[in-house]
C-alpha atoms as a PDB file:
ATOM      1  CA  UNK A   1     -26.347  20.164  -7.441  1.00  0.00           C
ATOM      2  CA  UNK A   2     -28.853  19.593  -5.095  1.00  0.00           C
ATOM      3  CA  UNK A   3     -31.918  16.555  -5.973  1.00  0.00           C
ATOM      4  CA  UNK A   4     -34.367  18.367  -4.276  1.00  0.00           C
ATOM      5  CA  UNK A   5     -34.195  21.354  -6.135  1.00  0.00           C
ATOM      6  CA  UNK A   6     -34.048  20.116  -9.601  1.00  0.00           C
ATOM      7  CA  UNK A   7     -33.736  22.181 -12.861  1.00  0.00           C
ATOM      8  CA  UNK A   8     -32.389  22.693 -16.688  1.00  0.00           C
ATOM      9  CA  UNK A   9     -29.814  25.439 -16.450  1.00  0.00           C
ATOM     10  CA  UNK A  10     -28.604  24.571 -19.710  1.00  0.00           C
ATOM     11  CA  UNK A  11     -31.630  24.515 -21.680  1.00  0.00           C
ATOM     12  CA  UNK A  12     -32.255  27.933 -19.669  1.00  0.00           C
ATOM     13  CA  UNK A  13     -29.279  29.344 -20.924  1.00  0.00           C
ATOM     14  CA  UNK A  14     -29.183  27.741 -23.914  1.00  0.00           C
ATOM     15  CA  UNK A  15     -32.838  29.538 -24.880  1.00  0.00           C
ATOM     16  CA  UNK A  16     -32.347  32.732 -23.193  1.00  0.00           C
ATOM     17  CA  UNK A  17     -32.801  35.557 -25.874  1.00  0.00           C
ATOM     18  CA  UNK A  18     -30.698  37.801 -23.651  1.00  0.00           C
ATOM     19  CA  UNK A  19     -28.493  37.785 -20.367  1.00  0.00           C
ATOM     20  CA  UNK A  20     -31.168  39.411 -18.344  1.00  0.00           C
ATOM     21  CA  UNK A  21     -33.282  35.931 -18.900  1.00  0.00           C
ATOM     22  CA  UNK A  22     -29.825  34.316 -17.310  1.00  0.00           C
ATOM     23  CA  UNK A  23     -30.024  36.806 -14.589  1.00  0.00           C
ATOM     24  CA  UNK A  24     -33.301  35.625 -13.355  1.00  0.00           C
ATOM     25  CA  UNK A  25     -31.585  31.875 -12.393  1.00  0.00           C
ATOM     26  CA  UNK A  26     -30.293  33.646  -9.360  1.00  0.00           C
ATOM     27  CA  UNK A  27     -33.361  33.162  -7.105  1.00  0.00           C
ATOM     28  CA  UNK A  28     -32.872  29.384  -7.649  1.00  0.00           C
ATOM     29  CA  UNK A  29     -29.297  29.491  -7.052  1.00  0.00           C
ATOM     30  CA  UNK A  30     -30.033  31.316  -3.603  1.00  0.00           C
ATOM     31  CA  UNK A  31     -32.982  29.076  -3.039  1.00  0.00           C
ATOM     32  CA  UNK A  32     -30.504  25.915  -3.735  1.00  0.00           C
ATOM     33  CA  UNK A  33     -28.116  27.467  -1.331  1.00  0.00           C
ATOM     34  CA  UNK A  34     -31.101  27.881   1.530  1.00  0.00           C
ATOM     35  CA  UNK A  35     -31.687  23.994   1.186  1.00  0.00           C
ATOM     36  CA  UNK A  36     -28.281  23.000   1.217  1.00  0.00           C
ATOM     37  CA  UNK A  37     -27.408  25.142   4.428  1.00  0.00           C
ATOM     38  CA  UNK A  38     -30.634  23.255   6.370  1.00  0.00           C
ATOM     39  CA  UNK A  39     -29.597  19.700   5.201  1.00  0.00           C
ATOM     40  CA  UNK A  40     -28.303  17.444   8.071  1.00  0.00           C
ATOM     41  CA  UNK A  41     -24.858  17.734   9.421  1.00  0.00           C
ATOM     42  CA  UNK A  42     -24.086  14.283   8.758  1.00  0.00           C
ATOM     43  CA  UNK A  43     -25.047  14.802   4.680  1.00  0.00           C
ATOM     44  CA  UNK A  44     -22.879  17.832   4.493  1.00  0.00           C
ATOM     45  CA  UNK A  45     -20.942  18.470   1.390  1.00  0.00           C
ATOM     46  CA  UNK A  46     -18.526  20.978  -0.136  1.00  0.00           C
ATOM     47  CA  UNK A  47     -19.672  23.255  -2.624  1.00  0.00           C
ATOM     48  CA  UNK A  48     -16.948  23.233  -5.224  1.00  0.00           C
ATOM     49  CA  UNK A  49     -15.839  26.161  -6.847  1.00  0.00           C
ATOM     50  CA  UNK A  50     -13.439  26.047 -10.280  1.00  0.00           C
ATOM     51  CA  UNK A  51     -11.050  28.603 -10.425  1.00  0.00           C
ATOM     52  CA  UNK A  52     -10.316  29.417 -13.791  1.00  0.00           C
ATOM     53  CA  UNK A  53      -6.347  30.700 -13.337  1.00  0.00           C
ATOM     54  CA  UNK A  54      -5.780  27.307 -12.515  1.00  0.00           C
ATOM     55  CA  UNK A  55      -5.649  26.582 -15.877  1.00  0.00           C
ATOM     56  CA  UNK A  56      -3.725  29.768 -17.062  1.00  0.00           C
ATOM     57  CA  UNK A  57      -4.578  31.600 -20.045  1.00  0.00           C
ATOM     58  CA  UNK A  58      -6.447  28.641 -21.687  1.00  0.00           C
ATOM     59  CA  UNK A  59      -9.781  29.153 -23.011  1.00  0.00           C
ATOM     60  CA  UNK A  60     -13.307  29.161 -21.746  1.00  0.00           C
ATOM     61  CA  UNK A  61     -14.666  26.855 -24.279  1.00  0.00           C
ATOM     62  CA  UNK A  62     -11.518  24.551 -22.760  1.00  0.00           C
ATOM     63  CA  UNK A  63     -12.136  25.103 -19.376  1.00  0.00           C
ATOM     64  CA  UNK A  64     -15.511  24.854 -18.695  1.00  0.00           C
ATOM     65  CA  UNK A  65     -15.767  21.281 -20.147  1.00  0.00           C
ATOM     66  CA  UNK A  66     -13.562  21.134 -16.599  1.00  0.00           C
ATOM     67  CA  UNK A  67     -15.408  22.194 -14.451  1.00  0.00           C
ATOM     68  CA  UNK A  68     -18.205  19.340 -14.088  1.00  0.00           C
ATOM     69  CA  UNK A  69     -14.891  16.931 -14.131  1.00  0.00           C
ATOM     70  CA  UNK A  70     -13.468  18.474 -11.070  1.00  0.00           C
ATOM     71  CA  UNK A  71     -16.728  18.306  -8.687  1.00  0.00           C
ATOM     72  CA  UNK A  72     -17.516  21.260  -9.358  1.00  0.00           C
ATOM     73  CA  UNK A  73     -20.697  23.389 -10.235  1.00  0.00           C
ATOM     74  CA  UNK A  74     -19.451  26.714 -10.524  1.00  0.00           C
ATOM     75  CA  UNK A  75     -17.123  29.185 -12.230  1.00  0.00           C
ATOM     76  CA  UNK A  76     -14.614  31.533 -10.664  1.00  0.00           C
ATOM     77  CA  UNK A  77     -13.388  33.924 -13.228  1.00  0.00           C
ATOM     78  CA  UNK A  78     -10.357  35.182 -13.024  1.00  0.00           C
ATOM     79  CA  UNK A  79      -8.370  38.621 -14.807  1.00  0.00           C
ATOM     80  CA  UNK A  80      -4.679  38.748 -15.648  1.00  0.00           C
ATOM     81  CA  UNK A  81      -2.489  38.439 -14.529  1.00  0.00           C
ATOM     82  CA  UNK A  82      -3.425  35.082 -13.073  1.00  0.00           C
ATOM     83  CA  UNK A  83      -5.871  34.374 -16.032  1.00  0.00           C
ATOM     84  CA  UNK A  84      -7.260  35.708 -18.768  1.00  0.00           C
ATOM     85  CA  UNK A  85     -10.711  34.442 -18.470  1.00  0.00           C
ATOM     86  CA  UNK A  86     -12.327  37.543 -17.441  1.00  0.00           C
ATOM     87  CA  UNK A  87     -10.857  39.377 -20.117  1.00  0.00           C
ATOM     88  CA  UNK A  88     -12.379  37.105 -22.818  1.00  0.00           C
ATOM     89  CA  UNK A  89     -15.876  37.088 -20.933  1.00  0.00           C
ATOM     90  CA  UNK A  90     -15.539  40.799 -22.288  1.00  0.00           C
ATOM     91  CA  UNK A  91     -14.196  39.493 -25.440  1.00  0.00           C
ATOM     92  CA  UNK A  92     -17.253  37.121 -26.036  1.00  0.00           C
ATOM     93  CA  UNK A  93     -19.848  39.521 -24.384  1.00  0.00           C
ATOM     94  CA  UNK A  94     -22.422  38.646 -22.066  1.00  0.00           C
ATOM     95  CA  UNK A  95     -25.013  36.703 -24.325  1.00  0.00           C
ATOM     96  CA  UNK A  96     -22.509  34.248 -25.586  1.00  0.00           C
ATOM     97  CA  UNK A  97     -20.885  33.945 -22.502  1.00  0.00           C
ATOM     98  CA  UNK A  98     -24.109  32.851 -21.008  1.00  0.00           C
ATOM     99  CA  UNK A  99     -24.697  30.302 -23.722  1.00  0.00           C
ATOM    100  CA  UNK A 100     -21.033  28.788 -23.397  1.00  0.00           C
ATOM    101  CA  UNK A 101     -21.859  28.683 -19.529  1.00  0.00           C
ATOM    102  CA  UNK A 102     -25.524  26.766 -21.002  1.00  0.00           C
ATOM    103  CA  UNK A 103     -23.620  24.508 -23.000  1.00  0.00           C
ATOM    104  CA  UNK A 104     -21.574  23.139 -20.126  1.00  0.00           C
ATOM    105  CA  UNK A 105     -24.084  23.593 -17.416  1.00  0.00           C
ATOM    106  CA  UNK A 106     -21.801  25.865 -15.423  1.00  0.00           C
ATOM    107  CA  UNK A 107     -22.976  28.602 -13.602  1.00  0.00           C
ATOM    108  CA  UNK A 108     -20.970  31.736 -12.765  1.00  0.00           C
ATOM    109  CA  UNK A 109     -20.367  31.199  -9.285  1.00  0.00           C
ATOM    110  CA  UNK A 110     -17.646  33.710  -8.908  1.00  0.00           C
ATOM    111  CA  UNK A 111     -15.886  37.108 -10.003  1.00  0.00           C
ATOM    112  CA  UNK A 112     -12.229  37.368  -8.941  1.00  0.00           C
ATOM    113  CA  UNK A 113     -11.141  41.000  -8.944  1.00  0.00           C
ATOM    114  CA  UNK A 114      -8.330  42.296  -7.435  1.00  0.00           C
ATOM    115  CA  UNK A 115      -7.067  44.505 -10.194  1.00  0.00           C
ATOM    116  CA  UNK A 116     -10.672  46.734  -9.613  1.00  0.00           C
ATOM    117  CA  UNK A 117     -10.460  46.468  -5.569  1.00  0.00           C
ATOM    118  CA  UNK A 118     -12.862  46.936  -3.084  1.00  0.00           C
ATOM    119  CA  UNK A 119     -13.729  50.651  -4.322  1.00  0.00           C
ATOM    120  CA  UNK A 120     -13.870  49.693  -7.564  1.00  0.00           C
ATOM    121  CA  UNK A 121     -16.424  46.743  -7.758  1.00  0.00           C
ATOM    122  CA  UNK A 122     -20.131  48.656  -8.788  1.00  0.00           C
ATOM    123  CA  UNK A 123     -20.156  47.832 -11.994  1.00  0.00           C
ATOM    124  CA  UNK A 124     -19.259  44.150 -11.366  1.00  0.00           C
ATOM    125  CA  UNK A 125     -21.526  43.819  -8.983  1.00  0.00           C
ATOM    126  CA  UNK A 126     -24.524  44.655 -11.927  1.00  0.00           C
ATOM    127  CA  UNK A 127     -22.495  42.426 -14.304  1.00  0.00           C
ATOM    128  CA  UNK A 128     -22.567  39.769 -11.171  1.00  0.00           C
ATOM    129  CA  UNK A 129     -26.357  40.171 -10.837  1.00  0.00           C
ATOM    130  CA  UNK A 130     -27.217  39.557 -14.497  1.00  0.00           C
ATOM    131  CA  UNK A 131     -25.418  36.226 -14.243  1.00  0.00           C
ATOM    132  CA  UNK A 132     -27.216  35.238 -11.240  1.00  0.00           C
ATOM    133  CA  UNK A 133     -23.548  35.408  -9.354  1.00  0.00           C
ATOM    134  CA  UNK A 134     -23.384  35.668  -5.911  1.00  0.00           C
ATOM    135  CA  UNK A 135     -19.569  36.366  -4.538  1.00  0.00           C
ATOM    136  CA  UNK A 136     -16.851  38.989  -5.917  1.00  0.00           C
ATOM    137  CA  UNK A 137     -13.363  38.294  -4.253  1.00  0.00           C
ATOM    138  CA  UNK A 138     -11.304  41.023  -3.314  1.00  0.00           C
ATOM    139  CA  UNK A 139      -8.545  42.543  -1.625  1.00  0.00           C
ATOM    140  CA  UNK A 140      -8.410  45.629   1.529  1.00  0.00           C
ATOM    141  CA  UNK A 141      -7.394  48.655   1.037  1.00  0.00           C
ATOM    142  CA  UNK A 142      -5.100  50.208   4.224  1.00  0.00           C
ATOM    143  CA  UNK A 143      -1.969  50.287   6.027  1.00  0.00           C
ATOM    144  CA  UNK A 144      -0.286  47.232   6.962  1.00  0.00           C
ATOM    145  CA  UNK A 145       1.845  45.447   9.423  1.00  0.00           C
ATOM    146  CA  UNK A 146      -0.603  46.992  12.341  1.00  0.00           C
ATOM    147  CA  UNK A 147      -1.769  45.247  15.749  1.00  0.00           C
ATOM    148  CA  UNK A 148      -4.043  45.801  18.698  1.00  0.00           C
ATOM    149  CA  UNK A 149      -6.445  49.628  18.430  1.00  0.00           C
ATOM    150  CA  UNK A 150      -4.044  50.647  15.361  1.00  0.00           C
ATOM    151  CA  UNK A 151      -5.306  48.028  13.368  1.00  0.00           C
ATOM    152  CA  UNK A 152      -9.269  48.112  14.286  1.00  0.00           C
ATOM    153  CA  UNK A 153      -9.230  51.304  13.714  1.00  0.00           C
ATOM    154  CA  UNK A 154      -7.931  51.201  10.195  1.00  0.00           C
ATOM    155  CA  UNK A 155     -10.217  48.146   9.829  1.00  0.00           C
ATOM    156  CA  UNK A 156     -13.090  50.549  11.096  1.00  0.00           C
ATOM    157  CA  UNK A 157     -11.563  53.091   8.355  1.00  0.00           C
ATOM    158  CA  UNK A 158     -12.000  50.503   5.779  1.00  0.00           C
ATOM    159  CA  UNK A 159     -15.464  49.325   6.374  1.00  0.00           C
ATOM    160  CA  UNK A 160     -16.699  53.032   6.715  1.00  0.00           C
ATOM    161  CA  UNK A 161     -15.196  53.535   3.245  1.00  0.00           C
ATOM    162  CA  UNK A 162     -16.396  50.826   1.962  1.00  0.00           C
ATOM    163  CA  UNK A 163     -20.370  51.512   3.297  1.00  0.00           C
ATOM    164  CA  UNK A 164     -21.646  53.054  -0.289  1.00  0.00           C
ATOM    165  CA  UNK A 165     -20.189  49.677  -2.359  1.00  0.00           C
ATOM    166  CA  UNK A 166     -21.919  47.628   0.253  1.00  0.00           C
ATOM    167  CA  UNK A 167     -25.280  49.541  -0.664  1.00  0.00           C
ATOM    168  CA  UNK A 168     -24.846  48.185  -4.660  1.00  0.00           C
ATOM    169  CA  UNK A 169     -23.931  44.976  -3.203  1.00  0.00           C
ATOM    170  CA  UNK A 170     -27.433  44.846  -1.057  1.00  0.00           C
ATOM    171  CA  UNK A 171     -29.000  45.911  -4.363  1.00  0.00           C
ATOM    172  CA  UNK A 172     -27.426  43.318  -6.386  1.00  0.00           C
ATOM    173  CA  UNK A 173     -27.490  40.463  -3.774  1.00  0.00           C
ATOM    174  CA  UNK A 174     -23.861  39.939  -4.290  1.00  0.00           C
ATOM    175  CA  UNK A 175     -21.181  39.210  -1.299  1.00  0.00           C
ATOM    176  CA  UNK A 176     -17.757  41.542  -1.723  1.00  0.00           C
ATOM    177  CA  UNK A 177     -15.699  38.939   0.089  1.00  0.00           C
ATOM    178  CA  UNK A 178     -12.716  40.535   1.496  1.00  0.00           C
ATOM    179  CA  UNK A 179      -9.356  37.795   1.249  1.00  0.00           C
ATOM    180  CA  UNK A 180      -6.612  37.368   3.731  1.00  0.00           C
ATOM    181  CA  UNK A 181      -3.698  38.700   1.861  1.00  0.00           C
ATOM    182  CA  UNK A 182      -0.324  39.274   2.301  1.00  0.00           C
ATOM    183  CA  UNK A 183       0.953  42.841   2.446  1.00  0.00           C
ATOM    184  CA  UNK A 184      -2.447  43.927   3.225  1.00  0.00           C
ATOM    185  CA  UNK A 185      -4.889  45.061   5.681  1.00  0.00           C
ATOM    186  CA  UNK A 186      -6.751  42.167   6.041  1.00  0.00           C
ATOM    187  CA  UNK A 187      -3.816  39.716   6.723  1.00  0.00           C
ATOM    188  CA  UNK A 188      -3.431  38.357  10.109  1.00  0.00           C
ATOM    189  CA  UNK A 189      -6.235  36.237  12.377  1.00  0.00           C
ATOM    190  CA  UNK A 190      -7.199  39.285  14.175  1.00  0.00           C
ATOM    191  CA  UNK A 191      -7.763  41.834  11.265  1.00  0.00           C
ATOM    192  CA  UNK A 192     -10.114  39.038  10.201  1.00  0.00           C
ATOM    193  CA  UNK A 193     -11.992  38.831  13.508  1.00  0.00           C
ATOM    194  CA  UNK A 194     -11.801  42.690  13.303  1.00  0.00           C
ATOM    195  CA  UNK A 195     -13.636  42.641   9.685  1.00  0.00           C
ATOM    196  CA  UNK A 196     -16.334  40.442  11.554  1.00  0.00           C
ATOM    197  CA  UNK A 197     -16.829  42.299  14.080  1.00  0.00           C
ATOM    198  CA  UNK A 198     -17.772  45.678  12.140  1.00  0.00           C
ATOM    199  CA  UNK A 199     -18.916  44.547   9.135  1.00  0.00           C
ATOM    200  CA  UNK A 200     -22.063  46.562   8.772  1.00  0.00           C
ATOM    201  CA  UNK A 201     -23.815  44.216   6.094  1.00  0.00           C
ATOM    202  CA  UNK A 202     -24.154  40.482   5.436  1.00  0.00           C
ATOM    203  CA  UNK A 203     -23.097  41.162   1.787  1.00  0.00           C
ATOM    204  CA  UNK A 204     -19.671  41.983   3.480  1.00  0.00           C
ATOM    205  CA  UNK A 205     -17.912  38.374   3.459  1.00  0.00           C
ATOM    206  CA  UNK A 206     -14.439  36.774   3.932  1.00  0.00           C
ATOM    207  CA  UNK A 207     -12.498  34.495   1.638  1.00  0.00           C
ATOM    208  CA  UNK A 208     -10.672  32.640   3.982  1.00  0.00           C
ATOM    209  CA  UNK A 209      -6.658  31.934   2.570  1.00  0.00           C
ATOM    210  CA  UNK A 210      -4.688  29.510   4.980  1.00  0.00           C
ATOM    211  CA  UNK A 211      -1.932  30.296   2.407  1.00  0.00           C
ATOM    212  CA  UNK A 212      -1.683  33.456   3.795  1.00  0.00           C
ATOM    213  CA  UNK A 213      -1.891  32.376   7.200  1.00  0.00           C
ATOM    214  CA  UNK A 214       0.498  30.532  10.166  1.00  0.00           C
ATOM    215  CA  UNK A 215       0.361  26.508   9.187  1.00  0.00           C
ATOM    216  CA  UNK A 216      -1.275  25.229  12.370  1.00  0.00           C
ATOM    217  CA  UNK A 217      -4.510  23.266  11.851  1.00  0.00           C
ATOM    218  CA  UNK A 218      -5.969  24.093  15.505  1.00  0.00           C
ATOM    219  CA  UNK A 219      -5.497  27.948  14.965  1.00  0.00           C
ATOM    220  CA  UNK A 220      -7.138  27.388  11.499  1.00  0.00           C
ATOM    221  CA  UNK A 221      -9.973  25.716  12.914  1.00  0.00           C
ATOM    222  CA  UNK A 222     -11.129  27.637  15.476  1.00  0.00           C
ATOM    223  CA  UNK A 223     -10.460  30.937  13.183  1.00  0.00           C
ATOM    224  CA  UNK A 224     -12.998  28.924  10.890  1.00  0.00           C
ATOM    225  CA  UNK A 225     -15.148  28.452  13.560  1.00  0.00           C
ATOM    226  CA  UNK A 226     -15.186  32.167  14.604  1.00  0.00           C
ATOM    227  CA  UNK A 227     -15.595  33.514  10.919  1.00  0.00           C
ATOM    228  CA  UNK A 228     -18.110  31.205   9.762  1.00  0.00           C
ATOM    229  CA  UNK A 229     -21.257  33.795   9.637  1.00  0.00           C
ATOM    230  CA  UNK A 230     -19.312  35.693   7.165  1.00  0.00           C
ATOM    231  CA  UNK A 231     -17.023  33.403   5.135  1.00  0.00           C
ATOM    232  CA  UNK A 232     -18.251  33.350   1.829  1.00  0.00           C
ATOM    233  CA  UNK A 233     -15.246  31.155   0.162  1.00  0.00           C
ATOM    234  CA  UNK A 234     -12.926  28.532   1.453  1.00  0.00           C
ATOM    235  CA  UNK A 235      -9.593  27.988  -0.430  1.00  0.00           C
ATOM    236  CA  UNK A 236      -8.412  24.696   0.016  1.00  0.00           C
ATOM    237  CA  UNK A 237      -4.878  26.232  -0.174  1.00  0.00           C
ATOM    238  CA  UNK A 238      -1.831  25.449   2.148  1.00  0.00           C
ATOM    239  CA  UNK A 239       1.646  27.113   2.117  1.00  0.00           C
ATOM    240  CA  UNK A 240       4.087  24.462   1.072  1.00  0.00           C
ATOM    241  CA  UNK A 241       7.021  26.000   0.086  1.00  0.00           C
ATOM    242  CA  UNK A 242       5.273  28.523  -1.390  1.00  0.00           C
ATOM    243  CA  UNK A 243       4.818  30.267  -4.668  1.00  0.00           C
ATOM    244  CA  UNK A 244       7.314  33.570  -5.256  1.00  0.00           C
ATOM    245  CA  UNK A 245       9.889  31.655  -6.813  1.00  0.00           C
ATOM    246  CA  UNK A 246      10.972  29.178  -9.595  1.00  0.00           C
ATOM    247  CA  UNK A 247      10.868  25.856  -8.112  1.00  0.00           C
ATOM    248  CA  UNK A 248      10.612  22.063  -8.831  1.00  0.00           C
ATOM    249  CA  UNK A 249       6.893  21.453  -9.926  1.00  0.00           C
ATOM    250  CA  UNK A 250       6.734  18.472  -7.225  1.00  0.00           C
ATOM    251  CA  UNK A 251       7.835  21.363  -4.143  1.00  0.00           C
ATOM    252  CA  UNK A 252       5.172  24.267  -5.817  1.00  0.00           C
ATOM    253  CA  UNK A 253       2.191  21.552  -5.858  1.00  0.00           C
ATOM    254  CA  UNK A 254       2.970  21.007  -1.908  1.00  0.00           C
ATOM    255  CA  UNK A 255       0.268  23.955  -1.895  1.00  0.00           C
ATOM    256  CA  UNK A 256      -2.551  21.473  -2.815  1.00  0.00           C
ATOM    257  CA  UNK A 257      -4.159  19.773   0.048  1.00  0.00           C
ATOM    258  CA  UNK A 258      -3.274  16.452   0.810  1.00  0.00           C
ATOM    259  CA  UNK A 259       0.926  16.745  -0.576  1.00  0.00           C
ATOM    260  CA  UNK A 260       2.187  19.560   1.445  1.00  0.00           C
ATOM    261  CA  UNK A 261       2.231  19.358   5.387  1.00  0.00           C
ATOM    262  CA  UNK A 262      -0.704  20.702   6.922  1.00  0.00           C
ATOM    263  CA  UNK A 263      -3.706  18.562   7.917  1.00  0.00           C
ATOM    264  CA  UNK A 264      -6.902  19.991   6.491  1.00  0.00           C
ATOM    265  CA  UNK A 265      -8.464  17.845   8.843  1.00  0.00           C
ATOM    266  CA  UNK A 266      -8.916  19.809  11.570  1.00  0.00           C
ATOM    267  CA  UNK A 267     -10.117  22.637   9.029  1.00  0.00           C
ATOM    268  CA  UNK A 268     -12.986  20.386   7.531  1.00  0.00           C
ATOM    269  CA  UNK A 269     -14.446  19.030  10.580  1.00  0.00           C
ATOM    270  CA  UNK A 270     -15.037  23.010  11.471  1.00  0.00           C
ATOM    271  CA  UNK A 271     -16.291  23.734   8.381  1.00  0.00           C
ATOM    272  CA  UNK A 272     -18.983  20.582   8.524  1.00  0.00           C
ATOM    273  CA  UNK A 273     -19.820  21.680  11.980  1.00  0.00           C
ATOM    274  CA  UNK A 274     -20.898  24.534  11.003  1.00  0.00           C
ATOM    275  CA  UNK A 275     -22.502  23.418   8.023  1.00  0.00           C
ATOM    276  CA  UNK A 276     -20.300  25.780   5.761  1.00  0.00           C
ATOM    277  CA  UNK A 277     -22.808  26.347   2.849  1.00  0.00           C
ATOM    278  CA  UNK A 278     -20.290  28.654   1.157  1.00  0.00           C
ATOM    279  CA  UNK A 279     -17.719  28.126  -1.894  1.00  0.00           C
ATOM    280  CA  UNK A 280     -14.696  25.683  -1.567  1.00  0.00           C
ATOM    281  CA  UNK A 281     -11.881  25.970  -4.013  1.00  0.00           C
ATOM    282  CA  UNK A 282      -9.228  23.785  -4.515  1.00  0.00           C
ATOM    283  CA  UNK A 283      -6.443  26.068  -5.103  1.00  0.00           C
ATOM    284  CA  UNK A 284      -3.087  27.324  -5.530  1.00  0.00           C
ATOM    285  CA  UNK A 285      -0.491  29.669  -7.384  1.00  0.00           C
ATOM    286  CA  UNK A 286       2.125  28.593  -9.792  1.00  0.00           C
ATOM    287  CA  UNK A 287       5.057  30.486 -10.907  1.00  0.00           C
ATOM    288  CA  UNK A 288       5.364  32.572 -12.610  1.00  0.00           C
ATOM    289  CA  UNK A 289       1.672  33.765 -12.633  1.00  0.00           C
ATOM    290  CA  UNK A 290      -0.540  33.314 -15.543  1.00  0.00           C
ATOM    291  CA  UNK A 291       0.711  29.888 -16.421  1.00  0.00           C
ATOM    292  CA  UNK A 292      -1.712  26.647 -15.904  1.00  0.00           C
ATOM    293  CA  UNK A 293      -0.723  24.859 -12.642  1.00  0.00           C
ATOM    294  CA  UNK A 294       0.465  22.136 -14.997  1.00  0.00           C
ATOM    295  CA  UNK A 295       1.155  21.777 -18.717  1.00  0.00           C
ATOM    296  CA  UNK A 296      -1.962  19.865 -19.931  1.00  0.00           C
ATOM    297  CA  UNK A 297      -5.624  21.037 -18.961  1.00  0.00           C
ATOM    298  CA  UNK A 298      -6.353  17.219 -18.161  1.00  0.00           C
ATOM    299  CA  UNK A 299      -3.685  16.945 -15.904  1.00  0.00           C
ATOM    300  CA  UNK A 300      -5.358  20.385 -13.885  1.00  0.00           C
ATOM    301  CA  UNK A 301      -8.081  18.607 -13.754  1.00  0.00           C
ATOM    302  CA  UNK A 302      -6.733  15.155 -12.837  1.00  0.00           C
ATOM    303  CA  UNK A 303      -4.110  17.085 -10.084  1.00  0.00           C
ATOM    304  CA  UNK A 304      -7.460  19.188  -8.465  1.00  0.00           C
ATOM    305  CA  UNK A 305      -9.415  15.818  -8.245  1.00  0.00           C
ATOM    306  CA  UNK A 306      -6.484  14.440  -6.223  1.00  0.00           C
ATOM    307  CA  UNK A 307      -6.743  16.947  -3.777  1.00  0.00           C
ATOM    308  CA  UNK A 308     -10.574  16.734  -4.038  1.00  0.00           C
ATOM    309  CA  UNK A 309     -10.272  12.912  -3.044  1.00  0.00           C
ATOM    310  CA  UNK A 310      -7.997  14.075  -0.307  1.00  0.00           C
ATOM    311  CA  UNK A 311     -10.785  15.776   1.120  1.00  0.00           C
ATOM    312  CA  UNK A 312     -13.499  13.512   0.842  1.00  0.00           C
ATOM    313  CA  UNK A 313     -11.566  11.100   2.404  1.00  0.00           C
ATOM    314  CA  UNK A 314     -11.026  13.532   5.389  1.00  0.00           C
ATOM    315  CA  UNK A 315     -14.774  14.756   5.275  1.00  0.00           C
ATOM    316  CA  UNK A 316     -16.001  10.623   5.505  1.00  0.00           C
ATOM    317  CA  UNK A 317     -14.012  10.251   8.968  1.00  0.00           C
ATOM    318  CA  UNK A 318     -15.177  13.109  10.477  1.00  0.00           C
END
């Protein structure tokens, strides 16, 4: 949270008679955002973001407690199967939601939702606004496995399509950020650069998945470097040996930064650069889905600040 723009979300929250009150935080949330994104290169930070699946199907009221432990500021709320947190948010309903978020000085930083897509997102987008959240994460909708003209064009098909759900998002002030994903139409460096190039909107963004990705730091970088007006979210996510099979714990945690192979590095110093002001999350998948990325929610949280020290070791030689 930034010093210079100091305030009580929790007593905000905490006293807000209804979730329109928590709705209004958002101008300070953007305002923080403005500040942090004109700060000095040499003070630049990552904005951590919690994912909630990392923690499976636990509860809010046991994750959020988290959050502040992990760096973090914010909430990313994930559906099933990966969590179940955005199924209780429904559960609870908005007012109490807002107050748990109060209690723990959390702010909803995030809205996962692949299982509505990019066409199915308007609704979400009010929800988003009356939380004061910024960013939905979702997936593209289109043919895969194209290259060269084939694939702009179906990239140009895509962003045409998508032109009426960017007009909510300009009226909500949210970002649909579009992931790299595999078996998908945003999925390779060049559909990426593609969704740049035509996006029609600044509330069109890119998650940015070096998961989903090839391994090589370089490449990353400079694909950083080239999608940094429009990425929205960073996951601090490699491809270790991967995640679409049973496997020792110690090979699926090579995903985290810092244990498997690839030097994030390289990846950072283009991100601080550039004076990324967008989300970071420390991330991965476990198998099979819906499971916390380890038994105990203390040991998430104790495995996520390992990877977090990682980085801010990294980030201080830079």
């Amino acid at each position: 949270m930034m010093n210079s723009q100091p305030f009580n979300r929790r007593s905000w929250l905490q006293t807000a008679s209804s979730v329109a009150v928590a709705g209004c935080i958002s101008n300070v949330f953007q305002r923080e955002k403005s500040v942090f994104a004109q700060e000095p290169v040499a003070n630049f930070r990552l904005k951590y973001l919690a994912a909630s699946c990392m923690y499976g199907y636990a509860d809010l009221a046991t994750i959020l407690p988290e959050v502040a432990k992990q760096g973090a500021t914010a909430l990313d709320i994930w559906p099933k199967v990966h969590g179940n947190q955005r199924e209780q948010m429904t559960e609870l309903g908005e007012e109490a939601f807002a107050a748990l978020l109060g209690k723990h000085d959390v702010s909803l930083g995030c809205i996962t939702q692949y299982k509505l897509g990019p066409f199915g997102l308007q609704e979400e987008m009010r929800l988003a606004k009356r939380f004061g959240c910024k960013t939905i994460v979702t997936g593209a909708v289109g043919p895969t496995n194209l290259k060269g003209s084939e694939l702009k064009n179906a990239v140009s098909v895509f962003v045409e399509q998508l032109k009426p759900h960017l007009a909510v998002a300009e009226e909500t002030g949210v970002t649909i950020a579009i992931e790299n994903h595999a078996n998908n139409l945003i999925n390779t460096p060049d559909s990426l650069r593609y969704l740049l190039e035509l996006r029609p909107s600044k509330h069109l963004g890119i998650a940015l998945a070096p998961y989903h990705l090839p391994q090589d730091e370089k490449l990353l970088a400079l694909l950083i470097e080239e999608l940094i007006p429009a990425l929205a979210v960073f996951y601090a996510w490699q491809h270790g040996d991967g995640c679409m099979t049973q496997m020792p714990k110690e090979k699926e945690l090579l995903q985290m930064p810092g244990l498997g192979p690839l030097d994030f590095g390289p990846l950072l110093s283009a991100l601080k650069s550039n004076r990324f002001d967008g989300w970071t999350s420390i991330f991965m998948h476990p198998f099979p889905r819906g499971i916390p990325i380890l038994e105990k929610g203390d040991e998430v949280t104790a495995e996520i600040n390992r990877s977090r020290n990682y980085l801010e070791e990294l980030l201080r030689k830079i």
